[in-house]
Protein backbone atom coordinates (compact mmCIF):
# COMPACT_ATOMS: atom_id res chain seq x y z
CA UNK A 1 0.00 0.00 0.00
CA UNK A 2 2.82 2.55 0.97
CA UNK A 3 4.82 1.57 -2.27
CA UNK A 4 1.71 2.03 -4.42
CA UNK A 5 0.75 5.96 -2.57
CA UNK A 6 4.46 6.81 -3.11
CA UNK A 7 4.85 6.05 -6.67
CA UNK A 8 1.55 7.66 -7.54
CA UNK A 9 2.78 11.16 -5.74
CA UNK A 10 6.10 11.02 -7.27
CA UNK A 11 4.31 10.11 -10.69
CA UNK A 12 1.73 13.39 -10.01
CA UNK A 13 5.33 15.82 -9.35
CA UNK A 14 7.21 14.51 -11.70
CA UNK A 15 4.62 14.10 -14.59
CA UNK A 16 6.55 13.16 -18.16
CA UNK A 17 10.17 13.86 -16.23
CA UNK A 18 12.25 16.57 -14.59
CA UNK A 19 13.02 18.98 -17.42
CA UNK A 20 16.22 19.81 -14.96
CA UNK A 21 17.44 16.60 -15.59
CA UNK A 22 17.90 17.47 -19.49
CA UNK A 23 20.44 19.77 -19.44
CA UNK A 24 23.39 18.21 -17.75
CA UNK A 25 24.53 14.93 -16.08
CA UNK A 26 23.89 14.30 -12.62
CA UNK A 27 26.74 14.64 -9.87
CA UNK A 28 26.91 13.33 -6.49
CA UNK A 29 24.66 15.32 -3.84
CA UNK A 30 24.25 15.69 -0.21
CA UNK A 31 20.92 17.85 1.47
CA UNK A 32 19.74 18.28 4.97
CA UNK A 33 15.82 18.42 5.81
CA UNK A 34 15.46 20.91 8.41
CA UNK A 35 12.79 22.33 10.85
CA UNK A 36 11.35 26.05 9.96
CA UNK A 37 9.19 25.42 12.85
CA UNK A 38 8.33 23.59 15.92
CA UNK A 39 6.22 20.30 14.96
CA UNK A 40 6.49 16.39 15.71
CA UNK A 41 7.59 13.89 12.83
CA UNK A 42 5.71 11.83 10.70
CA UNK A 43 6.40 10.37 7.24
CA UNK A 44 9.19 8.28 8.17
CA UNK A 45 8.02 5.92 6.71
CA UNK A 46 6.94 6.87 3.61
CA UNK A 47 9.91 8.24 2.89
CA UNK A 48 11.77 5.46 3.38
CA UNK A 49 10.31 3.57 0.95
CA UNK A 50 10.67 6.93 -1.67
CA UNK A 51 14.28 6.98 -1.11
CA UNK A 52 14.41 2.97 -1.74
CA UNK A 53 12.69 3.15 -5.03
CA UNK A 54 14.79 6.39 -5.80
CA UNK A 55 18.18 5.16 -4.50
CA UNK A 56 18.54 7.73 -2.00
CA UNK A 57 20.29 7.48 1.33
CA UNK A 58 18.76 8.50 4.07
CA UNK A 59 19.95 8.92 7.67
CA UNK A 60 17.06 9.87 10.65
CA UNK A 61 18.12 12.03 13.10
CA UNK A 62 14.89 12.29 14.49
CA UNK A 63 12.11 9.24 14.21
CA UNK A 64 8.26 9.21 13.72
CA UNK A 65 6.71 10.67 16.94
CA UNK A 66 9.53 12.62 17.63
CA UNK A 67 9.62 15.90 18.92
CA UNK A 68 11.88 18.80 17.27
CA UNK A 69 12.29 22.88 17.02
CA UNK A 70 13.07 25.30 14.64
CA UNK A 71 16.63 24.65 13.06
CA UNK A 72 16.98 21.28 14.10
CA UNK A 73 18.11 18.81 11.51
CA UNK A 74 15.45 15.81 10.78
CA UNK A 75 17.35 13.97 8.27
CA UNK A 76 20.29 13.70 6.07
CA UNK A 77 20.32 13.00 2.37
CA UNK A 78 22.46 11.70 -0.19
CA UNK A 79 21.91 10.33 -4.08
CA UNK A 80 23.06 12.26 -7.34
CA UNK A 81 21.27 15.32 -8.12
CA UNK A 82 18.77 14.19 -10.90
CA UNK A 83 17.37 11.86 -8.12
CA UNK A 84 17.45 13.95 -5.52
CA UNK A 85 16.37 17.30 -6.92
CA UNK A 86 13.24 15.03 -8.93
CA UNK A 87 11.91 13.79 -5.45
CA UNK A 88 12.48 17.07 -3.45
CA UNK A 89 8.98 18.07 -3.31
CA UNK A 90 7.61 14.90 -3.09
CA UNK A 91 9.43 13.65 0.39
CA UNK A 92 8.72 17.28 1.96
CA UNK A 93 5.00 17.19 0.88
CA UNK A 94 4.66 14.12 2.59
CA UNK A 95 6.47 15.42 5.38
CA UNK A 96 5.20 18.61 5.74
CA UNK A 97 1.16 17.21 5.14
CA UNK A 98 1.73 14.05 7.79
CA UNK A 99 3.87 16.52 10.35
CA UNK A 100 1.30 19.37 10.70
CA UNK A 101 -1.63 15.86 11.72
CA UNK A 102 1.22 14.35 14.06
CA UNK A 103 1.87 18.40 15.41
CA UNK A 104 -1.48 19.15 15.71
CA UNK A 105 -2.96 15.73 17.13
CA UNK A 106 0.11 15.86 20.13
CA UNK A 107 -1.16 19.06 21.72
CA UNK A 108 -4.82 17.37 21.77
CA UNK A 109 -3.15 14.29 23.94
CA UNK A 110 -0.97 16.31 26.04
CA UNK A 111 -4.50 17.88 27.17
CA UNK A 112 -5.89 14.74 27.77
CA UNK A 113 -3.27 12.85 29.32
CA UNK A 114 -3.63 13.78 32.92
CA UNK A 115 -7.14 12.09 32.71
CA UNK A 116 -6.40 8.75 30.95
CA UNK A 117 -8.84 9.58 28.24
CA UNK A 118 -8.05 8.19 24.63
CA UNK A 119 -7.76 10.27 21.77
CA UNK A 120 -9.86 8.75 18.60
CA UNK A 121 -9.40 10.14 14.76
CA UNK A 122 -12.59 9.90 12.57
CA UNK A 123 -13.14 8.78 8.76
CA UNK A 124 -13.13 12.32 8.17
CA UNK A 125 -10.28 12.14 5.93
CA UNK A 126 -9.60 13.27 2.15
CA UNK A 127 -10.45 10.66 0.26
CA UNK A 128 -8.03 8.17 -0.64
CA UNK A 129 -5.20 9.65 1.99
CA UNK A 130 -7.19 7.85 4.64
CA UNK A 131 -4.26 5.48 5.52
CA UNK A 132 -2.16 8.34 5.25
CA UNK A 133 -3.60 10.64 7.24
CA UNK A 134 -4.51 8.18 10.55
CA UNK A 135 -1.24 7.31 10.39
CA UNK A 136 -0.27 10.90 10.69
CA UNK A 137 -2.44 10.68 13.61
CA UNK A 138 -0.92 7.59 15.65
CA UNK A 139 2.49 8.98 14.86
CA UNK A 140 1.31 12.17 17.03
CA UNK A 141 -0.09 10.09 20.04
CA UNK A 142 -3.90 9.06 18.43
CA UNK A 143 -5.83 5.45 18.85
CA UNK A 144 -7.05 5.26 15.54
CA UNK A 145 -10.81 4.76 16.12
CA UNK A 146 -12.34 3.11 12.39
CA UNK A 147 -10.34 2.68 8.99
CA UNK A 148 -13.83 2.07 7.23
CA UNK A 149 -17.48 0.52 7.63
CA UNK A 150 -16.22 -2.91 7.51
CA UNK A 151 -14.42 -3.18 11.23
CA UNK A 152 -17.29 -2.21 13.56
CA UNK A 153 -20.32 -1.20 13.39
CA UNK A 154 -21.61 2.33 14.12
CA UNK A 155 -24.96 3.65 14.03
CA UNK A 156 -25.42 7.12 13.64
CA UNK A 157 -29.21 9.46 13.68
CA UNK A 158 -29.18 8.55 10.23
CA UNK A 159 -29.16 5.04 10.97
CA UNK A 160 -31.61 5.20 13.91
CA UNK A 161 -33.93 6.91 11.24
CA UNK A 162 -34.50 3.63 9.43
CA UNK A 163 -34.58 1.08 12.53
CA UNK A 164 -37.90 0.59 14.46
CA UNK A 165 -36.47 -1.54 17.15
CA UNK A 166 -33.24 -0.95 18.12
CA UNK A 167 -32.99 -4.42 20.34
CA UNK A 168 -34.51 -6.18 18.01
CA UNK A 169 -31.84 -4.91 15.10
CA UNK A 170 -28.56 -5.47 17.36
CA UNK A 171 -29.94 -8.52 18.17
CA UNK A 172 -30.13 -9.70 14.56
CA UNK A 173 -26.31 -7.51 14.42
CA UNK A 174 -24.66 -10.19 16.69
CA UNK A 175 -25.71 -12.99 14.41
CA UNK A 176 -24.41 -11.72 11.56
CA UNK A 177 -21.80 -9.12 11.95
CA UNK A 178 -17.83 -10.56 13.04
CA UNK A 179 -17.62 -11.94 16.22
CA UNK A 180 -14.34 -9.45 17.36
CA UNK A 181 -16.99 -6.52 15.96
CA UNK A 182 -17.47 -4.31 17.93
CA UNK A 183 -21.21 -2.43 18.06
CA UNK A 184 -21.30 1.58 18.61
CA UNK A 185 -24.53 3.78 18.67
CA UNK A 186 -24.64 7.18 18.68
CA UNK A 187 -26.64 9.41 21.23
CA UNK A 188 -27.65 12.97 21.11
CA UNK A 189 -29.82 13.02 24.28
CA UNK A 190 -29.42 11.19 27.78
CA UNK A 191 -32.49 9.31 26.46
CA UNK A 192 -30.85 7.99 23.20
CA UNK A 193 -27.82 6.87 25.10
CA UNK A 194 -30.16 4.41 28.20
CA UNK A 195 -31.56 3.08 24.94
CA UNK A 196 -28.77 2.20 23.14
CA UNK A 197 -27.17 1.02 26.28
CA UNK A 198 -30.58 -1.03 27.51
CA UNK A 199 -30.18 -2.40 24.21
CA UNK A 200 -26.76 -4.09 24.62
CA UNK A 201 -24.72 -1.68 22.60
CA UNK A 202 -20.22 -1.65 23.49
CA UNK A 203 -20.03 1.87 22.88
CA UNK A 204 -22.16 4.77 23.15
CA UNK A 205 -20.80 8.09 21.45
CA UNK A 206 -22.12 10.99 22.84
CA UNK A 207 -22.29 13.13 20.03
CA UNK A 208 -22.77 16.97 20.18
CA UNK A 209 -23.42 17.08 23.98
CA UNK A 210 -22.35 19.28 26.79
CA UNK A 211 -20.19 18.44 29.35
CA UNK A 212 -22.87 18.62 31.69
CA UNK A 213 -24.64 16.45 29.18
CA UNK A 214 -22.14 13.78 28.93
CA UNK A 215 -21.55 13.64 32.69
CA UNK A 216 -25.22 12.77 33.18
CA UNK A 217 -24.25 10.14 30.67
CA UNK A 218 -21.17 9.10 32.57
CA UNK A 219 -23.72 8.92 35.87
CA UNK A 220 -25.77 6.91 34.32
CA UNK A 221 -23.17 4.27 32.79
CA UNK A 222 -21.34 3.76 36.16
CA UNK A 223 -24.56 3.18 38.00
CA UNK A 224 -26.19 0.67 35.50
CA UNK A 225 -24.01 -0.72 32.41
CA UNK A 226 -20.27 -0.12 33.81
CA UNK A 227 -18.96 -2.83 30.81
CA UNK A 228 -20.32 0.28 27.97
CA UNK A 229 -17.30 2.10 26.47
CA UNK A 230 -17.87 5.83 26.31
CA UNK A 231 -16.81 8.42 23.91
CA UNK A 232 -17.70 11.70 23.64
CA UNK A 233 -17.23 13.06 20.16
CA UNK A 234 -18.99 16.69 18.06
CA UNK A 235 -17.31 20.01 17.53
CA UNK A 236 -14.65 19.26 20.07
CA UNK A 237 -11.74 21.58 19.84
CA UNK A 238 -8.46 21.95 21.34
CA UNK A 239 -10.00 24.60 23.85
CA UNK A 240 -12.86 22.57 25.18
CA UNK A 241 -11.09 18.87 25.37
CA UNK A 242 -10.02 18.57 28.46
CA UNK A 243 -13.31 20.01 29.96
CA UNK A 244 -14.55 16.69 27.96
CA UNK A 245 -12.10 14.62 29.57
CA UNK A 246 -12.68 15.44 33.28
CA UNK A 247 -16.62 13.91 32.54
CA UNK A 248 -14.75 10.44 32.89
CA UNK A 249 -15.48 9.50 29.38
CA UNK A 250 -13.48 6.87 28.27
CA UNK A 251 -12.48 8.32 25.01
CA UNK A 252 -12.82 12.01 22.49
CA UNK A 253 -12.82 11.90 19.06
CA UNK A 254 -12.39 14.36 16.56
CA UNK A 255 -12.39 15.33 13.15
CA UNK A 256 -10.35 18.40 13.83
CA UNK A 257 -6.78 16.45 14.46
CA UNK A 258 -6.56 16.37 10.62
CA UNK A 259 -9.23 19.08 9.18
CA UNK A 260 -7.80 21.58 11.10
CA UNK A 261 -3.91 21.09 11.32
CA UNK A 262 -2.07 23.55 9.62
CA UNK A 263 0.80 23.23 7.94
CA UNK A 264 4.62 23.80 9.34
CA UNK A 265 7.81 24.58 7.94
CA UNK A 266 10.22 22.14 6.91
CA UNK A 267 12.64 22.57 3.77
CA UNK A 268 15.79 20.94 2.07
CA UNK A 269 18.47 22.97 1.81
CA UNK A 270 21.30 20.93 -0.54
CA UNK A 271 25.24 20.79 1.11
């Protein structure tokens, strides 16, 4: 899969071939990746597998999940130049893009951590970086929550719209769905969330709720279900998450860890 998503951006950059590459031979090179700004690594790996393909030596100074600051040096480079100037945007785009998730997703955990809350991503990803992108995610400290439809089975207000019995359909779930499957509903209201738990549900997500909301939820759990998984999940942001994690859910998701992160700095400057 990484192989396949590394040819096909290097194929995008480099279209019909580096027009650089016509107008003299190539000579040996040596480059340095380094920070512009403060961020935490990720991409290691797909650049590893670029610089295979490429025949370009790489040396890590820093590794995925890493920490680093502005002028530190990330990695060190060497090939000739045709192959190394060719690939240049390629290894920083994927750099930069899965950096600026990692970067982004850390500061959500580090306001979590006191609590012992886990942090979730979503399938709100761009299409076809999905892999990508959660990977970004776990690189900056992330549990990555679902990679599609096909490894458990949430049920949104959408879904709830077409079921009449909500027992009755998880009932039917369990005899069809994968035993290691795990089944999530999704509750708006304090009401929702007693049904979904009455009816047997692993996980309730309280979705768009208050704090004071979910904690009722949270009551409510402890009291009568304590084997439900909770996770709070809706328009959280990196302002309101901890607030979310002192309710004693057991985990936050959100869409914002890759929506939202904006890009760092990072460049190669050649030796």
């Amino acid at each position: 899969m990484i192989e396949n998503f590394v040819k096909e951006a290097l194929a995008e950059d480099i279209g019909r071939g580096d027009l650089y590459a016509l107008v003299e031979p190539a000579k040996p090179t040596t480059a340095k990746i380094i920070a512009k700004s403060d961020g935490v690594l990720a991409g290691q790996k797909y650049i590893a597998v670029l610089c295979a393909m490429q025949k370009i030596e790489v040396s890590w100074l820093k590794n995925d999940g890493d920490t680093f600051i502005k002028g530190e040096i990330l990695a060190t480079l060497s090939a000739d130049s045709h192959a190394m100037l060719s690939c240049e945007r390629t290894i920083l785009d994927m750099l930069l893009h899965a950096s600026s998730i990692a970067t982004l997703t850390r500061k959500y955990v580090d306001r979590i951590k006191p609590y012992g809350t886990k942090l979730l991503d979503t399938r709100k990803t761009r299409p076809l970086l999905r892999l990508f992108e959660k990977y970004a995610t776990r690189c900056g400290g992330a549990v990555n929550h679902r990679m599609g439809l096909d490894d458990s089975l949430m049920i949104k207000d959408t879904h709830l719209k077409t079921i009449e019995n909500l027992s009755e359909y998880i009932a039917k779930a369990r005899e069809v769905i994968p035993f290691t499957a795990k089944i999530e509903i999704e509750a708006e209201t304090l009401w929702i969330a007693e049904e979904a738990m009455a009816a047997k549900c692993d996980i309730v997500m309280c979705d768009n709720m208050t704090p004071a909301q979910v904690e009722e939820v949270v009551a409510f759990r402890d009291a009568n279900y304590p084997h439900i998984l909770l996770e709070a999940s809706g328009n959280i942001s990196l302002d309101t998450i901890e607030r979310y994690a002192k309710t004693g859910v057991d985990a936050i998701s959100s869409g914002s860890l890759i929506h939202q992160a904006n890009w760092i700095d990072l460049s190669m400057k050649m030796d």
